[in-house]
Protein backbone atom coordinates (compact mmCIF):
# COMPACT_ATOMS: atom_id res chain seq x y z
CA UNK A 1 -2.85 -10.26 -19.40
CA UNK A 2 -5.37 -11.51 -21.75
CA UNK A 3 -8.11 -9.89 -20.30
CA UNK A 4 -5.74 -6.07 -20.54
CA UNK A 5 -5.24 -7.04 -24.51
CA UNK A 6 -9.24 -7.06 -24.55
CA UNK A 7 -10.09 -3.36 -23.87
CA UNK A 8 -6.97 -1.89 -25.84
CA UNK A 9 -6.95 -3.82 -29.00
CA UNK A 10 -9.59 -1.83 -30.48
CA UNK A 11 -9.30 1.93 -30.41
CA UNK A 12 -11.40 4.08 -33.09
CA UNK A 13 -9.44 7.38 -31.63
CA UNK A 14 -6.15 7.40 -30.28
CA UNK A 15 -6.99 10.04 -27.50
CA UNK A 16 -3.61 10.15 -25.90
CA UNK A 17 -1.35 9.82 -28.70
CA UNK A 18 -2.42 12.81 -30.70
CA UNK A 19 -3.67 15.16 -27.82
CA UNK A 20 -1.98 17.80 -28.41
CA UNK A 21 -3.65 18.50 -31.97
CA UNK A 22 -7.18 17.83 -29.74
CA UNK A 23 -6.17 20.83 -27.58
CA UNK A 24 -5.14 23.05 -30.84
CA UNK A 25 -8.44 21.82 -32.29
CA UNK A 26 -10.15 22.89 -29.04
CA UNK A 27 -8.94 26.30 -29.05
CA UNK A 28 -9.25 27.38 -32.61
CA UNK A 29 -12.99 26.50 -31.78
CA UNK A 30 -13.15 28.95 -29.16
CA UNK A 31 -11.08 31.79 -31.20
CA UNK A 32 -13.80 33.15 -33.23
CA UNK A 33 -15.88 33.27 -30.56
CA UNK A 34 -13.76 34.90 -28.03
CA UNK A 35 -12.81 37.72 -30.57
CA UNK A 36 -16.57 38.66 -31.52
CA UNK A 37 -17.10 38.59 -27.62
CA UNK A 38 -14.26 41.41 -27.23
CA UNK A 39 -15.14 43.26 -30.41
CA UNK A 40 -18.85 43.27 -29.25
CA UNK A 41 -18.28 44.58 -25.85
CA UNK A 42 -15.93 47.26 -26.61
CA UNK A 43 -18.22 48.51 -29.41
CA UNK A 44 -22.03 47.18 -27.83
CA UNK A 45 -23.87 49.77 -26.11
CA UNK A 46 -22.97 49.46 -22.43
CA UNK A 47 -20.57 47.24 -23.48
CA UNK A 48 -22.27 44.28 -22.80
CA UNK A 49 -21.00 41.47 -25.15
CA UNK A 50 -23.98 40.23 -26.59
CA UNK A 51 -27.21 41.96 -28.03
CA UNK A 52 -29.57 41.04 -25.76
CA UNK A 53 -33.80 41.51 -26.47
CA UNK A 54 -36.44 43.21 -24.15
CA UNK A 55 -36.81 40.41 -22.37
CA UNK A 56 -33.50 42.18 -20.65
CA UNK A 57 -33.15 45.73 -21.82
CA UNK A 58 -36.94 46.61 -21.78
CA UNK A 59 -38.76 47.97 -24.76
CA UNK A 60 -41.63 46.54 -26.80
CA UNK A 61 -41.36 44.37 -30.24
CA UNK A 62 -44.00 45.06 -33.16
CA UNK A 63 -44.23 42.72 -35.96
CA UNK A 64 -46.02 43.90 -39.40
CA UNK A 65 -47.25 41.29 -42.35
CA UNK A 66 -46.34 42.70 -45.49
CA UNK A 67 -47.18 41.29 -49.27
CA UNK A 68 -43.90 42.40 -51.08
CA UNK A 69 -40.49 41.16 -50.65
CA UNK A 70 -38.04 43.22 -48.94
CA UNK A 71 -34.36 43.99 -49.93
CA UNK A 72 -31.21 45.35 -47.69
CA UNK A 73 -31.76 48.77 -49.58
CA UNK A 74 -35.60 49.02 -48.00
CA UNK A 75 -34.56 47.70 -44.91
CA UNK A 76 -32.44 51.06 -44.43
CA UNK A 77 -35.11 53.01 -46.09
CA UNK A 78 -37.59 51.53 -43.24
CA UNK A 79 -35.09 52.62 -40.57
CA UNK A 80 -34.40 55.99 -41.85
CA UNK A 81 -38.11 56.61 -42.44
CA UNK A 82 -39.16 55.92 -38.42
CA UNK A 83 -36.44 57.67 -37.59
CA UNK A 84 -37.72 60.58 -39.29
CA UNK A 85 -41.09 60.40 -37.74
CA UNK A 86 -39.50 60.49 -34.14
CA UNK A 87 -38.64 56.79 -33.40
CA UNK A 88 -35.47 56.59 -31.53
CA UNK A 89 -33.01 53.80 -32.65
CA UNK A 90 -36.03 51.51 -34.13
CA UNK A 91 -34.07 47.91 -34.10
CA UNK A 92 -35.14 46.38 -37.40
CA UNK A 93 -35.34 42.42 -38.64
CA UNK A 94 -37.01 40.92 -41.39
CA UNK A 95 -38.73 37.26 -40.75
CA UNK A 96 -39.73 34.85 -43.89
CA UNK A 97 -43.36 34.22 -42.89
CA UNK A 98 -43.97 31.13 -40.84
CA UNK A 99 -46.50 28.14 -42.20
CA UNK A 100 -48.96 29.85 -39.74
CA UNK A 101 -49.05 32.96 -40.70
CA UNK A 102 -49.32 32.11 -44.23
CA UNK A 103 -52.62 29.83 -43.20
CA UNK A 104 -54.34 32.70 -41.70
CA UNK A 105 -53.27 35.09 -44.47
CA UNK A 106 -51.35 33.84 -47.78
CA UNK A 107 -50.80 37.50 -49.09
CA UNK A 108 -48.17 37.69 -46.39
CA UNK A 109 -44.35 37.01 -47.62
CA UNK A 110 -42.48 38.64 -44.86
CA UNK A 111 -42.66 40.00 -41.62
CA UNK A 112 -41.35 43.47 -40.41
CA UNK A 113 -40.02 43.08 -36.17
CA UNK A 114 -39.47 46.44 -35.47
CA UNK A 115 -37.66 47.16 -31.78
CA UNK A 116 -37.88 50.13 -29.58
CA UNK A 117 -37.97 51.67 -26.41
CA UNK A 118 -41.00 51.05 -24.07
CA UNK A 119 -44.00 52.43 -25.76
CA UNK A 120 -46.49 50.43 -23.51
CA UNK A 121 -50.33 51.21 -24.40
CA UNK A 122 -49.19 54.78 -26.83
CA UNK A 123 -51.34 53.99 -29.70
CA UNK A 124 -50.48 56.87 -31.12
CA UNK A 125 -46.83 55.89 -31.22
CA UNK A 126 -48.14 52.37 -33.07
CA UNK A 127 -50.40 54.27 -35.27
CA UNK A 128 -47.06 56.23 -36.48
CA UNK A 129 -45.28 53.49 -37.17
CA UNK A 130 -48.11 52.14 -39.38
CA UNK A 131 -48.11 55.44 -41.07
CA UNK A 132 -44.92 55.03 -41.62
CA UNK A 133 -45.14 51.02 -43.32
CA UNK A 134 -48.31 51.69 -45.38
CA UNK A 135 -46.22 54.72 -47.31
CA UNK A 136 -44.06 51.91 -49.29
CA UNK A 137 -46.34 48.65 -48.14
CA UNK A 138 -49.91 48.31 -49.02
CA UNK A 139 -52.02 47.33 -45.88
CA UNK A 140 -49.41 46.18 -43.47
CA UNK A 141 -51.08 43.81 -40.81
CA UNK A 142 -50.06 44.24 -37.31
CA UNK A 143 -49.55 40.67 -36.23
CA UNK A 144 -48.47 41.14 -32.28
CA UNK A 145 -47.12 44.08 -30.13
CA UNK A 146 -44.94 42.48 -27.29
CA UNK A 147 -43.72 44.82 -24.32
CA UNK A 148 -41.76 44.76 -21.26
CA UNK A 149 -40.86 47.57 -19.07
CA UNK A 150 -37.30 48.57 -17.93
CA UNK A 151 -37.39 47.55 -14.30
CA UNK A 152 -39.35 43.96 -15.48
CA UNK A 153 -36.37 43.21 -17.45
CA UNK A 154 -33.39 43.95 -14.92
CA UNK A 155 -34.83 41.35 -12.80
CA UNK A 156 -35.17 39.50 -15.57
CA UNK A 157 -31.52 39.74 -16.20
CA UNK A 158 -30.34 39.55 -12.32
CA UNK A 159 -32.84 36.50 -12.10
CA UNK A 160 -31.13 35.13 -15.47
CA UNK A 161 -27.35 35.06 -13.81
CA UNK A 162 -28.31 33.80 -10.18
CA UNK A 163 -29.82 30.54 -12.21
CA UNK A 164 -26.84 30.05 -14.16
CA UNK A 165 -24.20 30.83 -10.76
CA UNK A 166 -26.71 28.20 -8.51
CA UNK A 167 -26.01 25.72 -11.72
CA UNK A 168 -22.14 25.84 -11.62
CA UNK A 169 -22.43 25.66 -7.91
CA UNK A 170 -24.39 22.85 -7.59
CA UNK A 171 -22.46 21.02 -10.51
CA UNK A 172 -19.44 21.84 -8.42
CA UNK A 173 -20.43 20.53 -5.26
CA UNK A 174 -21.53 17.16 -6.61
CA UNK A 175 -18.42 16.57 -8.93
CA UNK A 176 -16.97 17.46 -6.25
CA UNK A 177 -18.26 14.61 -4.24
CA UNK A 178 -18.24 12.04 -6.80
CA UNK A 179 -14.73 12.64 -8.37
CA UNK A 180 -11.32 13.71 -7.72
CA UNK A 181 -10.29 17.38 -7.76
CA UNK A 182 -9.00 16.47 -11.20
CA UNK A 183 -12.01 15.05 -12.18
CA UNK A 184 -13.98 17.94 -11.57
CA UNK A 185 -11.90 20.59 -12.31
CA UNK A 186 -11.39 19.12 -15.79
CA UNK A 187 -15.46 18.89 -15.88
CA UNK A 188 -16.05 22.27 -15.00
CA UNK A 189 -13.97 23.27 -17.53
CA UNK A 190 -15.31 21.72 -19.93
CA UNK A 191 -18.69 23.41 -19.22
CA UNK A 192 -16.88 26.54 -19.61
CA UNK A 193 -15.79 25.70 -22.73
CA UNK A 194 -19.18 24.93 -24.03
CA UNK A 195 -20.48 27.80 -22.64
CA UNK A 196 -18.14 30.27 -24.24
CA UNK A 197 -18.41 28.09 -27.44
CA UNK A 198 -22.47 28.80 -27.84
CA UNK A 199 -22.17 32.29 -26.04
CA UNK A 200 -19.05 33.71 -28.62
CA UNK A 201 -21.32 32.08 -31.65
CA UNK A 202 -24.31 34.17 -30.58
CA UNK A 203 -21.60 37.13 -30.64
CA UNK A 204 -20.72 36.97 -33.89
CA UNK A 205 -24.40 36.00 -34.55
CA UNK A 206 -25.44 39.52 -33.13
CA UNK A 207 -22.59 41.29 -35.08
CA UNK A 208 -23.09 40.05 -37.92
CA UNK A 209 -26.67 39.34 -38.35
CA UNK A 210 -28.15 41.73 -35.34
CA UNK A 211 -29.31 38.13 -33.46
CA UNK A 212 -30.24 39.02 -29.95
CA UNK A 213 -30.54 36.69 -26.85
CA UNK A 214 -33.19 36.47 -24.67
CA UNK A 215 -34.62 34.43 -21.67
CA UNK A 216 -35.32 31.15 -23.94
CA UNK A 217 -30.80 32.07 -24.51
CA UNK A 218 -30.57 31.52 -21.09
CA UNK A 219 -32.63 28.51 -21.20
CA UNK A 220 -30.67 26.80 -23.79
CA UNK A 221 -27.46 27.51 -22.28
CA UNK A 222 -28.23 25.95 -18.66
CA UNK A 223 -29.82 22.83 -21.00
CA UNK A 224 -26.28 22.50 -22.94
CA UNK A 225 -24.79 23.09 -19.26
CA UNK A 226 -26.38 19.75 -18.00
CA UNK A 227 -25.81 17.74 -21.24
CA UNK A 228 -22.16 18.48 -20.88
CA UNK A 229 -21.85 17.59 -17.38
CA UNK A 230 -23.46 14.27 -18.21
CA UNK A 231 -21.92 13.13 -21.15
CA UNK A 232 -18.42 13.82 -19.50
CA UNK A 233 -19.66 11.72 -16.39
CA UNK A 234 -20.42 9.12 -18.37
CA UNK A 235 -16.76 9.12 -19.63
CA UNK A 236 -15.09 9.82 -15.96
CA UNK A 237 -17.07 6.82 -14.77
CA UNK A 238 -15.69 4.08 -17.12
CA UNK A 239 -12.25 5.71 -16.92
CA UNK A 240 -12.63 5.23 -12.85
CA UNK A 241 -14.44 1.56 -13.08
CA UNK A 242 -11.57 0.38 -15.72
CA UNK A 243 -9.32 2.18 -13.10
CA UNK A 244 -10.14 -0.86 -10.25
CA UNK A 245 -9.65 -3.37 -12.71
CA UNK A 246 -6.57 -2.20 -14.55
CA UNK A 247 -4.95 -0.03 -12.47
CA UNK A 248 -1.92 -2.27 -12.28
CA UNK A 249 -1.83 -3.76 -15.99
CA UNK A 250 -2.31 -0.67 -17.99
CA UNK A 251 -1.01 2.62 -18.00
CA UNK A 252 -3.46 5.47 -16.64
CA UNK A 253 -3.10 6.54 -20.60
CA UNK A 254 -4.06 3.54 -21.67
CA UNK A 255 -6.99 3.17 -19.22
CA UNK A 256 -8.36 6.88 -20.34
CA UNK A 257 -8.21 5.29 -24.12
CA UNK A 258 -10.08 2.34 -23.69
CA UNK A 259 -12.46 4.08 -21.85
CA UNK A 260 -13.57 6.95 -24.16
CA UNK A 261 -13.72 4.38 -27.11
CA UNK A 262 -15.91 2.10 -24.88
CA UNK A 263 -18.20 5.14 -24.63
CA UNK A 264 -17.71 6.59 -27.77
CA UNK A 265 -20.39 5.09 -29.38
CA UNK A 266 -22.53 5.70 -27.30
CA UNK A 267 -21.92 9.89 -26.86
CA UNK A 268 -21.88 9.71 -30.38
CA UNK A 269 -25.51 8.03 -31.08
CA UNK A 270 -27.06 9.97 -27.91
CA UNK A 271 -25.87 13.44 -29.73
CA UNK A 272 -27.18 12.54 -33.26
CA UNK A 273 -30.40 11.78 -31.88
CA UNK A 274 -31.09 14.95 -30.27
CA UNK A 275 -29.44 16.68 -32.98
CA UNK A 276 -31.74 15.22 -35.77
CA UNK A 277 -34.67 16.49 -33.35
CA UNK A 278 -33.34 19.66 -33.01
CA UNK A 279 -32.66 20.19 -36.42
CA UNK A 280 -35.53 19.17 -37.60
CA UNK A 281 -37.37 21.55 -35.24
CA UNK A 282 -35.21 24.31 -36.40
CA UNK A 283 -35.72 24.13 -40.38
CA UNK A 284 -40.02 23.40 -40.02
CA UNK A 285 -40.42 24.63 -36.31
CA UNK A 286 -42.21 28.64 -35.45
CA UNK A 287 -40.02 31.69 -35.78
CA UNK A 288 -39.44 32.29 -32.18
CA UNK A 289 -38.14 29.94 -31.21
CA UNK A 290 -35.36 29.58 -33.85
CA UNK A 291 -32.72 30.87 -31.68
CA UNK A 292 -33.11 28.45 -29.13
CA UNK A 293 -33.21 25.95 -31.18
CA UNK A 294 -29.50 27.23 -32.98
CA UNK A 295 -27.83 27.84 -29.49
CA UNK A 296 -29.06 23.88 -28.50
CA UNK A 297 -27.66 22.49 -31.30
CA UNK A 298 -24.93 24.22 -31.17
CA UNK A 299 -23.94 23.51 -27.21
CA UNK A 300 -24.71 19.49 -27.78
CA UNK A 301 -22.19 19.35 -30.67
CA UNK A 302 -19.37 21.23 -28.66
CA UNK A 303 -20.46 19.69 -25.37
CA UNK A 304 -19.83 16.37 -27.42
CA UNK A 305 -16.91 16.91 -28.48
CA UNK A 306 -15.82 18.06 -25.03
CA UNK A 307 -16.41 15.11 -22.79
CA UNK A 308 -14.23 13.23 -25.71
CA UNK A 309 -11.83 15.44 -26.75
CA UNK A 310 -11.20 18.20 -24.07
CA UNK A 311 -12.19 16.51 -20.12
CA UNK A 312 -10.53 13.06 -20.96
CA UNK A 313 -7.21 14.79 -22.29
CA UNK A 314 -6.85 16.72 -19.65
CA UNK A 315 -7.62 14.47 -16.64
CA UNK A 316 -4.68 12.42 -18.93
CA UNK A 317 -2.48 15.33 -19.13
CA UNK A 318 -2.73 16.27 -15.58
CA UNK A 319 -1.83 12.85 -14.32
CA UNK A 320 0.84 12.74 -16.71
CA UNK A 321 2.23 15.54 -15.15
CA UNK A 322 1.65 14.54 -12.02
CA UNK A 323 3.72 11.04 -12.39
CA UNK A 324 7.01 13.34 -14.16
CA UNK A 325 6.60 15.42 -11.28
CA UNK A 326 7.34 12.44 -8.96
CA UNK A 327 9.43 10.66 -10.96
CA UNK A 328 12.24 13.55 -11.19
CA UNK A 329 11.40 14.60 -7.03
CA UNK A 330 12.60 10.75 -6.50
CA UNK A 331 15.21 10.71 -9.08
């Protein structure tokens, strides 16, 4: 009996006891997220949920240097202007100028990303659009001119989706293998969750602040796919070792909350690592790869939470049920 005192006299979290509240927590995380993701694809063109770039849709990017600083009001007055001169639905962003570009040219403040339809090699169409800049903005420098045609990016897109379906398959077969049903089932859901966590945020990211996703989007999210997945087998596999050892001594309750705070410390370090690297490559890393760098961070501090507070409670929960269930059959 000693040796059952040992790994439950010392519990940071009470995982069972208040699980309810980590459920409620759980999905008031998701809420926001699921609402932008309805609101966006009812009102997104082609009702796609997020705003996705040209890596997807097709269409080419041009970024301009400017001197001046730019406000909302010229931001509209930009739009309306290439509109004017025959640019349909130009997609407009302002970027702060990196450390880069401000080596290679220090008059530049901010940079102009304007988005349209697949102009490929129309020079006339750029030369337009630099018309258009140099009215209100003295010399603006055309930094880069990035295209990709409509049929590149539907494979893009179809490529993008069979990657993240072979991921969850896999996943699924080798939980499969290694756990219980429950086990994996509560796993998989899990990466769900995570998933629709960092996919609604990017919603509401795009509705509120026109952030589109791309292929490095993709990226990110099968990355966050295979932290979660790991820190939650890290988790599973104490609460099955501690379940040969304890099995007959401790409640399966008990067993799940000496197990997550065995491991907690150690989710807990392994997150704030990479999250110090990530932020730090967020606040002094390049431009482009911001995003990426937002929907990482985001994914390992949900899929933390997660393997703690979402797969342990319900591998709990379901067992829970499971023993009431036989309990009243034999009563």
């Amino acid at each position: 009996m000693a040796t059952s005192i040992n790994i439950t006299s010392r519990h940071l979290i009470d995982i069972v006891k208040y699980r309810a509240l980590w459920l409620v927590i759980t999905a008031l995380l998701l809420l926001p997220g699921t609402i932008g993701l309805i609101w966006a694809g009812i009102h997104n063109e082609h009702h796609i949920p997020l705003k996705v770039g040209i890596d997807y849709t097709g269409g080419t990017i041009l970024q301009y240097g400017v001197k001046e600083d730019i406000s909302n009001d010229a931001l509209g007055k930009i739009r309306v202007d290439l509109e004017s001169a025959g640019l349909e639905n130009p997609n407009i962003q302002i970027i702060h100028a990196n450390a880069e570009n401000q080596k290679e040219n220090k008059d530049i403040k901010n940079i102009i990303s304007i988005r349209t339809k697949f102009i490929g090699h129309e020079t006339e169409t750029v030369n337009q659009i630099t018309d258009v800049l140099s009215k209100d903005y003295q010399n603006p420098d055309l930094i880069s001119v990035s295209s990709v045609g409509p049929t590149l990016g539907k494979e893009l897109f179809k490529n993008s989706l069979i990657a993240l379906a072979l991921a969850f398959l896999g996943i699924t077969i080798y939980l499969s293998v290694r756990f219980k049903f429950d086990y994996a089932l509560a796993a998989l859901l899990g990466i769900a969750h995570d998933v629709l966590f960092v996919v609604g945020a990017f919603a509401l990211l795009g509705i509120f602040y026109n952030v589109q996703v791309d292929g490095l989007f993709i990226t990110a999210v099968l990355t966050v796919v295979g932290f979660s997945v790991h820190d939650t087998i890290v988790v599973f596999d104490r609460i099955r070792e501690n379940l040969r050892y304890y099995s007959k001594k401790l409640s399966f309750g008990e067993i799940v909350n000496a197990s997550v705070n065995q491991t907690l410390t150690r989710s807990i370090n392994t997150s704030l690592t990479i999250l110090i690297t990530l932020l730090a490559l967020y606040f002094f890393g390049g431009v482009t790869t911001k995003d990426f760098v937002l929907a990482m961070i985001l994914g390992i501090a949900i899929g933390t939470w997660s393997s703690i507070f979402f797969c342990s409670v319900l591998v709990e929960f379901w067992e829970d049920k499971k023993k009431k269930t036989a309990a009243g059959q034999t009563a």
